[in-house]
C-alpha atoms as a PDB file:
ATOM      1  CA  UNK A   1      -8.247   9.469   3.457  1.00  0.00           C
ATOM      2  CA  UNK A   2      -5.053   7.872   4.331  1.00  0.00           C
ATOM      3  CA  UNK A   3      -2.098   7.963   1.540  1.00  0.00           C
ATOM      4  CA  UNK A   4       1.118   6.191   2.702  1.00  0.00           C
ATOM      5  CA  UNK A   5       4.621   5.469   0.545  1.00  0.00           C
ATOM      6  CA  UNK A   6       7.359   3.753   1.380  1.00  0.00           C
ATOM      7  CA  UNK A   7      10.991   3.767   0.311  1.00  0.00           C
ATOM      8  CA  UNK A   8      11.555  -0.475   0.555  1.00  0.00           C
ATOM      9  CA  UNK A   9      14.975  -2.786   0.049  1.00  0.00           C
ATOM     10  CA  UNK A  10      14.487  -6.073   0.358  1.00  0.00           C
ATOM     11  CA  UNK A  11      16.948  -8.867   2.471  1.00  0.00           C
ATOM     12  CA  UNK A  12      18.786  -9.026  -1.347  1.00  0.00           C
ATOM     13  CA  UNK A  13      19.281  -5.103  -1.033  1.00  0.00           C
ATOM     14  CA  UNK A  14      16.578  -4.763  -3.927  1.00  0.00           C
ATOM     15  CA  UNK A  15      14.825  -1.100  -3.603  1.00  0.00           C
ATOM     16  CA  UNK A  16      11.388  -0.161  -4.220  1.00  0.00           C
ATOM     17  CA  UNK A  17       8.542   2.484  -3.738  1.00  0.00           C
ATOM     18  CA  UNK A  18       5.333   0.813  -2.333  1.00  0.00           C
ATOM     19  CA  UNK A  19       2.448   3.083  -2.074  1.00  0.00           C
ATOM     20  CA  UNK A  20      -1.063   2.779  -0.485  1.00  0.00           C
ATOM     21  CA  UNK A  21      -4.537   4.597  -0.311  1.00  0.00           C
ATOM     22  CA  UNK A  22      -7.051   4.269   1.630  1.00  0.00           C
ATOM     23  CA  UNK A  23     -10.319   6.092   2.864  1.00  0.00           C
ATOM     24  CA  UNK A  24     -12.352   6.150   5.412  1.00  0.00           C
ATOM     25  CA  UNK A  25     -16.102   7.296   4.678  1.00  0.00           C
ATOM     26  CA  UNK A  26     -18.458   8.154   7.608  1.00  0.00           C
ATOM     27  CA  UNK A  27     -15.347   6.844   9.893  1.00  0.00           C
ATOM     28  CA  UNK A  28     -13.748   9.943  11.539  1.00  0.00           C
ATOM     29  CA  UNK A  29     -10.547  10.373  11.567  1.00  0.00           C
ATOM     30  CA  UNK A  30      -8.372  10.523  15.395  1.00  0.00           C
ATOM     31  CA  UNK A  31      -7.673  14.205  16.322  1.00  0.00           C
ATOM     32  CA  UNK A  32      -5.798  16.281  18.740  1.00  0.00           C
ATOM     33  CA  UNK A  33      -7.618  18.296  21.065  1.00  0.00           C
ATOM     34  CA  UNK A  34      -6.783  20.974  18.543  1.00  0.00           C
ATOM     35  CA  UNK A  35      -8.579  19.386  16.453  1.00  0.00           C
ATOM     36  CA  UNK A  36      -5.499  18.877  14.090  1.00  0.00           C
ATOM     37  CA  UNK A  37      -5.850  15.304  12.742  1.00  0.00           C
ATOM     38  CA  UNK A  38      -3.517  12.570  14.232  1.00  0.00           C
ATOM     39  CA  UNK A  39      -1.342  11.420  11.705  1.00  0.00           C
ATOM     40  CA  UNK A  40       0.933   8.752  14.044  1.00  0.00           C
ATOM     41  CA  UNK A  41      -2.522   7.271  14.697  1.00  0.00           C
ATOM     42  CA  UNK A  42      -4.129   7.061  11.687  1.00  0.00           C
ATOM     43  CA  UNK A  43      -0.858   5.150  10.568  1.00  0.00           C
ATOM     44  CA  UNK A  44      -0.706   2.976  12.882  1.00  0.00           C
ATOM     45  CA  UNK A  45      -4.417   2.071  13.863  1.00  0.00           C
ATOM     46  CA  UNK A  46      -7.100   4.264  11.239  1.00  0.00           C
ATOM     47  CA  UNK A  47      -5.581   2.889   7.590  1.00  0.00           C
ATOM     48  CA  UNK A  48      -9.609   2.421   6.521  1.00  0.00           C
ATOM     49  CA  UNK A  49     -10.498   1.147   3.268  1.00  0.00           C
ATOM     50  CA  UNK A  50      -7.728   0.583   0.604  1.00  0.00           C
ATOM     51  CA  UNK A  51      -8.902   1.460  -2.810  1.00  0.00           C
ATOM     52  CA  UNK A  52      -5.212   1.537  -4.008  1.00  0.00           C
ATOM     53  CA  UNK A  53      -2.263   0.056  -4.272  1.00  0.00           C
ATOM     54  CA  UNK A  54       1.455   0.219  -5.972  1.00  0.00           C
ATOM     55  CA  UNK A  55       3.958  -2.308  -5.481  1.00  0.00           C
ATOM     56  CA  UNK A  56       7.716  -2.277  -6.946  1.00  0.00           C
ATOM     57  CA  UNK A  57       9.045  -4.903  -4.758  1.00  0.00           C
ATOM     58  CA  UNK A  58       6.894  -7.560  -3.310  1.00  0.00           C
ATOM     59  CA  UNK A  59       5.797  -7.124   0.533  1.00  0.00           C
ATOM     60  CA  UNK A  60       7.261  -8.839   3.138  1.00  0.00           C
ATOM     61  CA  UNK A  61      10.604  -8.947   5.019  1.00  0.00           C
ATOM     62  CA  UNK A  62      11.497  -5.584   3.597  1.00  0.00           C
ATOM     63  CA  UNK A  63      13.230  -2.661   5.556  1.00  0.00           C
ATOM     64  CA  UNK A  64      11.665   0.892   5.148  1.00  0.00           C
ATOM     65  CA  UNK A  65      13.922   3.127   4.263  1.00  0.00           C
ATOM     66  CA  UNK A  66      12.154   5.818   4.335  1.00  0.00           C
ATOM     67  CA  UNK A  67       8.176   6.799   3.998  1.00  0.00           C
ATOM     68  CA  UNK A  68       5.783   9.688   3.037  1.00  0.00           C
ATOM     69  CA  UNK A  69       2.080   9.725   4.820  1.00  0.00           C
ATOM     70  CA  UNK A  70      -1.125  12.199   3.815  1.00  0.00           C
ATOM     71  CA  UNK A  71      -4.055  12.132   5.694  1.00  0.00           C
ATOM     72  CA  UNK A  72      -6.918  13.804   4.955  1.00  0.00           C
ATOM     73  CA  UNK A  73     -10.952  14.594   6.059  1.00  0.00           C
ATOM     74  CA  UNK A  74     -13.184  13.697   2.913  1.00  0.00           C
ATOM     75  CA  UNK A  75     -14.348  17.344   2.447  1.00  0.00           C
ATOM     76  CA  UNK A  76     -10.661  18.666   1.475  1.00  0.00           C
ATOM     77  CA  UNK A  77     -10.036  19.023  -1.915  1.00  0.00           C
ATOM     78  CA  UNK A  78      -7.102  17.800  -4.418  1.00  0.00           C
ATOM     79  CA  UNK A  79      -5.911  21.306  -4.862  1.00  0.00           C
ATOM     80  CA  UNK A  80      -5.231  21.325  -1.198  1.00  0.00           C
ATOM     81  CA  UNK A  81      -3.329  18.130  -0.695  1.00  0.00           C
ATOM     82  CA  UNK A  82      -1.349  18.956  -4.246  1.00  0.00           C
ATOM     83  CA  UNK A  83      -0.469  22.466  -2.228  1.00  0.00           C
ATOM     84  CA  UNK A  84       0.191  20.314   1.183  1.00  0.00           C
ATOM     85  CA  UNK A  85       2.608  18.113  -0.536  1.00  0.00           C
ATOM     86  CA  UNK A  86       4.713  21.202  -2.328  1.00  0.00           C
ATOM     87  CA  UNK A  87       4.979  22.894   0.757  1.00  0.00           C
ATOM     88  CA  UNK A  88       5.995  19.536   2.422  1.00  0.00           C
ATOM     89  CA  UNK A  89       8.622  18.895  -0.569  1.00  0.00           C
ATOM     90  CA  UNK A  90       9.652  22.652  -0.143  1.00  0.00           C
ATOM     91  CA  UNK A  91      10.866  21.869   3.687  1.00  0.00           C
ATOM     92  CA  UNK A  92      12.628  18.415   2.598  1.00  0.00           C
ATOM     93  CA  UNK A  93      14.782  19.905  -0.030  1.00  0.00           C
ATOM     94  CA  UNK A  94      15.501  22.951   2.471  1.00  0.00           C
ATOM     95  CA  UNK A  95      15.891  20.997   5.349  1.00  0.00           C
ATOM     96  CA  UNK A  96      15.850  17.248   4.402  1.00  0.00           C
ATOM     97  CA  UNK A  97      14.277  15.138   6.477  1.00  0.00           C
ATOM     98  CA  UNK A  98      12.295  14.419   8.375  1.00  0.00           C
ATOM     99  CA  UNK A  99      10.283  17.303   7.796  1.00  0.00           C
ATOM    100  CA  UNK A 100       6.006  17.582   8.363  1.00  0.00           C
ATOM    101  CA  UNK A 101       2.931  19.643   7.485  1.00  0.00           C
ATOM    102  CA  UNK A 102       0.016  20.640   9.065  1.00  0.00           C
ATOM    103  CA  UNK A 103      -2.805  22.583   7.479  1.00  0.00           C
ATOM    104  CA  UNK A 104      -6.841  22.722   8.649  1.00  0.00           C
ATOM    105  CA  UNK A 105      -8.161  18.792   7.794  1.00  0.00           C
ATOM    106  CA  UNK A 106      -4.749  18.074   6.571  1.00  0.00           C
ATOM    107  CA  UNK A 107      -1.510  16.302   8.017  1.00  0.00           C
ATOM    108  CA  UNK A 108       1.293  15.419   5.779  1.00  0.00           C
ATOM    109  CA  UNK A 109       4.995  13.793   6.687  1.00  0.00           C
ATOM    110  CA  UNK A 110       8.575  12.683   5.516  1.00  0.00           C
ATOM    111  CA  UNK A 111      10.575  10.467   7.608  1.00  0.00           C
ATOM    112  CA  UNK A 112      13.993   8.770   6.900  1.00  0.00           C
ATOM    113  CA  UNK A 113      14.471   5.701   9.086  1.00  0.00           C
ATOM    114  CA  UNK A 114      18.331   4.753   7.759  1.00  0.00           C
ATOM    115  CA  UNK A 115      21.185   7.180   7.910  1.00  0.00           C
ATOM    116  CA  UNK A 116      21.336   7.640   4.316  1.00  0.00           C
ATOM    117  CA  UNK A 117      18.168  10.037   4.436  1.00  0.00           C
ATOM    118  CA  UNK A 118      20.107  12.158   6.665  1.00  0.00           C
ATOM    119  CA  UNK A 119      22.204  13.114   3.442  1.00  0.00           C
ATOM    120  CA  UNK A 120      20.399  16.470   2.186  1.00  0.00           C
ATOM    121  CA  UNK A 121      20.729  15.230  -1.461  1.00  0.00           C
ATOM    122  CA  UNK A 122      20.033  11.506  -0.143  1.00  0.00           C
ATOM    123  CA  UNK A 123      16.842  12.632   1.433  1.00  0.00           C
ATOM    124  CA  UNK A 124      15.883  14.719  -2.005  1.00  0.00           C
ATOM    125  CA  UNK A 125      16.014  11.517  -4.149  1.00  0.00           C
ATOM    126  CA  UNK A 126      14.122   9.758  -1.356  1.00  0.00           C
ATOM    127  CA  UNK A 127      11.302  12.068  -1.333  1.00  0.00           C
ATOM    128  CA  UNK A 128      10.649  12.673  -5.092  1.00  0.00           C
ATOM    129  CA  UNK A 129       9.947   8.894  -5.146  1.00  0.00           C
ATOM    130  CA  UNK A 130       7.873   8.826  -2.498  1.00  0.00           C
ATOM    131  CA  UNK A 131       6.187  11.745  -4.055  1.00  0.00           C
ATOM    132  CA  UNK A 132       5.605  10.749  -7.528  1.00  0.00           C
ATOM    133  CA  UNK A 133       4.436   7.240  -6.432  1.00  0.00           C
ATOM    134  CA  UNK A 134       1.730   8.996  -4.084  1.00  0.00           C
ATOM    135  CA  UNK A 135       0.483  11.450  -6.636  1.00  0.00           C
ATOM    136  CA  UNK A 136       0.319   8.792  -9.013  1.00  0.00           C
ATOM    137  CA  UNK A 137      -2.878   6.923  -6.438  1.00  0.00           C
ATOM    138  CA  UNK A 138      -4.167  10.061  -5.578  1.00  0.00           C
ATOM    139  CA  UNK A 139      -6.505  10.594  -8.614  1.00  0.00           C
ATOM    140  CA  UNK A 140      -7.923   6.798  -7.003  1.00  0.00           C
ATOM    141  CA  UNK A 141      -9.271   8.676  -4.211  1.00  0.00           C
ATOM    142  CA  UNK A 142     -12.538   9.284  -6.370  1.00  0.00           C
ATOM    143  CA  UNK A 143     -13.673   5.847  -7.344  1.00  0.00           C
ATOM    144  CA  UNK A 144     -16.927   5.203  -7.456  1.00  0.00           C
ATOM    145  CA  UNK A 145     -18.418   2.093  -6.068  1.00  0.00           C
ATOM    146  CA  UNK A 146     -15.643   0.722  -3.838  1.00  0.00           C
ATOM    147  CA  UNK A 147     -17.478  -1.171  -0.790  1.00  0.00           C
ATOM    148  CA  UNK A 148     -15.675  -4.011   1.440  1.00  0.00           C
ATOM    149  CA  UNK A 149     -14.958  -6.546  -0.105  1.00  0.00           C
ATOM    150  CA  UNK A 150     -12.228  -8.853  -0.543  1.00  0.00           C
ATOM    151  CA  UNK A 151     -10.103 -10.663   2.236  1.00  0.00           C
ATOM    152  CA  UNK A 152     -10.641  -9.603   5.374  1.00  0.00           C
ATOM    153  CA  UNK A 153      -7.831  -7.477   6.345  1.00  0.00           C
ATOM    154  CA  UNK A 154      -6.147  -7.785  10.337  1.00  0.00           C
ATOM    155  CA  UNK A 155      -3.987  -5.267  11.255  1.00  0.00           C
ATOM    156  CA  UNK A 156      -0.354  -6.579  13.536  1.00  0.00           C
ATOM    157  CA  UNK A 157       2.151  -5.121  14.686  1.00  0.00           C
ATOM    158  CA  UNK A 158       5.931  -6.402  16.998  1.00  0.00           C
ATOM    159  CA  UNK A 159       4.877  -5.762  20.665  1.00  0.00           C
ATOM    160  CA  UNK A 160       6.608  -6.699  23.836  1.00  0.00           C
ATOM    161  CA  UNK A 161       5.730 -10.051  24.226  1.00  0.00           C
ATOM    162  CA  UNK A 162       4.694 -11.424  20.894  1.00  0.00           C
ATOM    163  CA  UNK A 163       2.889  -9.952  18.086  1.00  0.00           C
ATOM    164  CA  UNK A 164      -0.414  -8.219  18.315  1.00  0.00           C
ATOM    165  CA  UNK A 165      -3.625  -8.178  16.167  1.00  0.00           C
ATOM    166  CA  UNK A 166      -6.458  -5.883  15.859  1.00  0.00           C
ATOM    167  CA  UNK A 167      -9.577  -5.202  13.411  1.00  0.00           C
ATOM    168  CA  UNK A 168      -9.373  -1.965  11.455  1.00  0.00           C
ATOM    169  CA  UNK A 169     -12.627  -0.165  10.959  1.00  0.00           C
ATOM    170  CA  UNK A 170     -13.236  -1.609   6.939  1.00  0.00           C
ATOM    171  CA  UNK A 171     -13.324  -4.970   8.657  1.00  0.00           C
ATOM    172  CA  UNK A 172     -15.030  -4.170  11.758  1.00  0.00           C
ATOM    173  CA  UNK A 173     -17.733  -2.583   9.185  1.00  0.00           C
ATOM    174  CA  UNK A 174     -18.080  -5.999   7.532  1.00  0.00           C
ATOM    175  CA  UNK A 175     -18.846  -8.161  11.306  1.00  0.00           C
ATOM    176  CA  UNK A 176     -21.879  -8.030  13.292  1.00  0.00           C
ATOM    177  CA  UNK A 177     -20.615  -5.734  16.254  1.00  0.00           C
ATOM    178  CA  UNK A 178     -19.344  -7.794  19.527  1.00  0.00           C
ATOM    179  CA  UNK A 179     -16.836  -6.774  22.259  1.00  0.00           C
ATOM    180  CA  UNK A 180     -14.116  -9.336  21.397  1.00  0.00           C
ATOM    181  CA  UNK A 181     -13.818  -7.826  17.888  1.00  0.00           C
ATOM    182  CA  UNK A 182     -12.760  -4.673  19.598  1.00  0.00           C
ATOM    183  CA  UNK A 183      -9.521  -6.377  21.451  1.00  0.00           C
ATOM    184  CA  UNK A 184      -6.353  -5.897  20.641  1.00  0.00           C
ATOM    185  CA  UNK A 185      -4.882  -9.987  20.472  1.00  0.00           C
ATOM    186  CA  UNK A 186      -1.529 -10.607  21.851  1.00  0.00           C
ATOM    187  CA  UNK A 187       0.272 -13.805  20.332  1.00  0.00           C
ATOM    188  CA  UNK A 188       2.355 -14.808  22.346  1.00  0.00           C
ATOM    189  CA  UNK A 189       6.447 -14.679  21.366  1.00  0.00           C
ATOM    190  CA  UNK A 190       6.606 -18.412  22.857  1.00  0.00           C
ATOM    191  CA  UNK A 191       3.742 -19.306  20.183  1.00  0.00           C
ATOM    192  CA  UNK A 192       5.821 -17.357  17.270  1.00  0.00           C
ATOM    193  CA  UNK A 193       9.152 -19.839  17.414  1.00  0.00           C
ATOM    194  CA  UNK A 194       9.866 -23.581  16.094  1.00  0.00           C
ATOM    195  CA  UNK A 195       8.085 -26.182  16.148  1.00  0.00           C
ATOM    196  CA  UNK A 196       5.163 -23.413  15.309  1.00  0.00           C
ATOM    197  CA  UNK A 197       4.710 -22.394  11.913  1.00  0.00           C
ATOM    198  CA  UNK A 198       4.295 -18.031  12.669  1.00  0.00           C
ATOM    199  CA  UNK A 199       1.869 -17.865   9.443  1.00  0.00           C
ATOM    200  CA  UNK A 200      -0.209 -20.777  10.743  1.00  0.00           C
ATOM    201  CA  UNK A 201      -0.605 -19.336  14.507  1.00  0.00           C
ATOM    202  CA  UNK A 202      -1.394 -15.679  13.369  1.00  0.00           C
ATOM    203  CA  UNK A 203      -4.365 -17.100  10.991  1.00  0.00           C
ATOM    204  CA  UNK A 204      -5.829 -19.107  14.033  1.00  0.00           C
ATOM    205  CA  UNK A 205      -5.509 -16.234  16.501  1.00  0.00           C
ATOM    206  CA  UNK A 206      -7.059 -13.882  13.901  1.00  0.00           C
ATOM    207  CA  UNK A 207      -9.644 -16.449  13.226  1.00  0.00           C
ATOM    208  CA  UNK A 208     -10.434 -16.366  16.505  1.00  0.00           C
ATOM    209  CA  UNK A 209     -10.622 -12.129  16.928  1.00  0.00           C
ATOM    210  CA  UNK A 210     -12.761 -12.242  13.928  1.00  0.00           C
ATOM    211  CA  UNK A 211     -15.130 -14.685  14.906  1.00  0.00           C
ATOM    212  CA  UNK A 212     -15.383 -16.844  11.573  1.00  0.00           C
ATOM    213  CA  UNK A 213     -14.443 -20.255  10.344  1.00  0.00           C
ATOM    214  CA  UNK A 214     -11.932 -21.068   7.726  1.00  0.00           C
ATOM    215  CA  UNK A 215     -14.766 -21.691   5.157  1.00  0.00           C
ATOM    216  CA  UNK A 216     -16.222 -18.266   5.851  1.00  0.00           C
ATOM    217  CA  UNK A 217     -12.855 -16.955   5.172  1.00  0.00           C
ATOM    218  CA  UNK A 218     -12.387 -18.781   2.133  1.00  0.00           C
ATOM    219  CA  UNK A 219     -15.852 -17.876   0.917  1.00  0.00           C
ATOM    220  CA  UNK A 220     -15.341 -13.989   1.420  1.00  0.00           C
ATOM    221  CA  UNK A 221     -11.790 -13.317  -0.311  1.00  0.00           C
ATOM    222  CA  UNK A 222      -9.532 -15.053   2.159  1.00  0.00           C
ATOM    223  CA  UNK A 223      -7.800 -13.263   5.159  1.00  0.00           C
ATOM    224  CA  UNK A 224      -4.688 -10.686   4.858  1.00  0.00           C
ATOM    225  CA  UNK A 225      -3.059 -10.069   8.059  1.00  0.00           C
ATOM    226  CA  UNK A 226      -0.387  -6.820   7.629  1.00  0.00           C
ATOM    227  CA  UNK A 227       1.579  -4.529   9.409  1.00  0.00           C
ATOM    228  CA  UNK A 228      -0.429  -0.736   8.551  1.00  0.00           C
ATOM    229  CA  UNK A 229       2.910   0.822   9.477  1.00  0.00           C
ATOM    230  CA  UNK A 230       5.223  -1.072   6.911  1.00  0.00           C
ATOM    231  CA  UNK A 231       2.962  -2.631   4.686  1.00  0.00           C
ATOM    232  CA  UNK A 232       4.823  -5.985   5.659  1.00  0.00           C
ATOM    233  CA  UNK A 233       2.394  -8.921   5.402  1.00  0.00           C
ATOM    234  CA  UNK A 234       2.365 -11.074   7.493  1.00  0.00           C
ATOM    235  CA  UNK A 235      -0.480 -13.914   5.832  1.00  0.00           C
ATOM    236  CA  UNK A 236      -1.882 -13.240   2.686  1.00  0.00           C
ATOM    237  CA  UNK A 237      -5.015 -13.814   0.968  1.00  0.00           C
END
């Protein structure tokens, strides 16, 4: 299980909370050699399935101001990720932020990215936000009968260079397994500038990683290509 939220304002200086779950299933989730679990990576590369979503300001082109993640292996129980985020809440309004969490199967955070969240009472207001919007998907974790369906989702993310695309593990669950859906796509920054449209030159190249043609898009949900890290999308549906 991956729970993310996400302090937003938008070009207009519009602020919202935007909050995502997801799980994961059989998938396992990336470890340390401790056998702690890897938050950073499961943020930026492991989202999984998303069964939920909350939106108070519409994605795209927004700055994060600041963000709360949970990740969690299937066995743990609510109980334990309620206790994860008081004791995570307990170090932010001690300490402010950021400020993170470790407990067996468990890995919480709270990050400020602005210099507002540096202010102590700043970073409080932040959190509680971030906080109350992720406890209000949590109970979501339980659905029954969630499978993969829907757009195909494409991860991306700014690189050196261009932008790059991947498949996350729902999608790669939905394709018949070959090596080129396992590459990570650089677009080229060239590509990404006028007279090229971005949104039309990310849907070919993801096209092409995914191996389908637009009417096989169209015919399963459509294709949503997104940032895991900021929820910013970059194509939707």
């Amino acid at each position: 299980m991956y729970l993310t939220a996400q302090c937003v304002r938008s070009r207009e200086g519009v602020e919202g909370v935007n909050a995502y779950l997801y799980v994961h299933g059989a998938d396992a989730l990336p470890t340390f050699v401790d056998g702690a679990l890897d938050l950073e990576r499961i943020a930026s590369s492991g989202a999984g399935l998303e069964v939920a979503r909350s939106e108070t300001l519409r994605p795209g082109g927004n700055a994060v101001r600041a963000y709360l993640d949970l990740a969690a292996q299937d066995a743990v129980g609510d109980a334990d990720l309620f206790a994860a985020l008081d004791e995570l809440a307990d170090r932010v309004h001690a300490s402010g932020l950021p400020a993170s969490v470790r407990r067996p199967g468990i890995a919480a955070r709270a990050e400020g990215v602005d210099l507002v969240a540096q202010n102590l009472a700043a970073a409080h207001t932040l959190f509680n936000g971030l906080r109350s919007a992720a406890l209000a998907l949590l109970p979501r974790r339980s659905d029954e009968g969630r499978s993969p369906t829907g757009p195909f989702v494409v991860h991306a993310g700014y690189a050196f260079g261009g932008v790059r695309l991947w498949l996350p593990p729902v999608t790669l669950a939905r394709l018949p397994a070959a090596p080129l859906r396992r590459l990570r796509l650089l677009v080229p920054e060239e590509l990404l500038q006028p007279p090229h449209v971005i949104g039309d030159v990310l849907r070919e190249a993801a096209q092409l990683l995914l191996g389908c043609a637009s009417d096989e898009l169209h015919g399963a949900g459509g294709l949503e290509i997104l940032d895991p890290r900021t929820g910013t999308v970059f194509v939707g549906a």
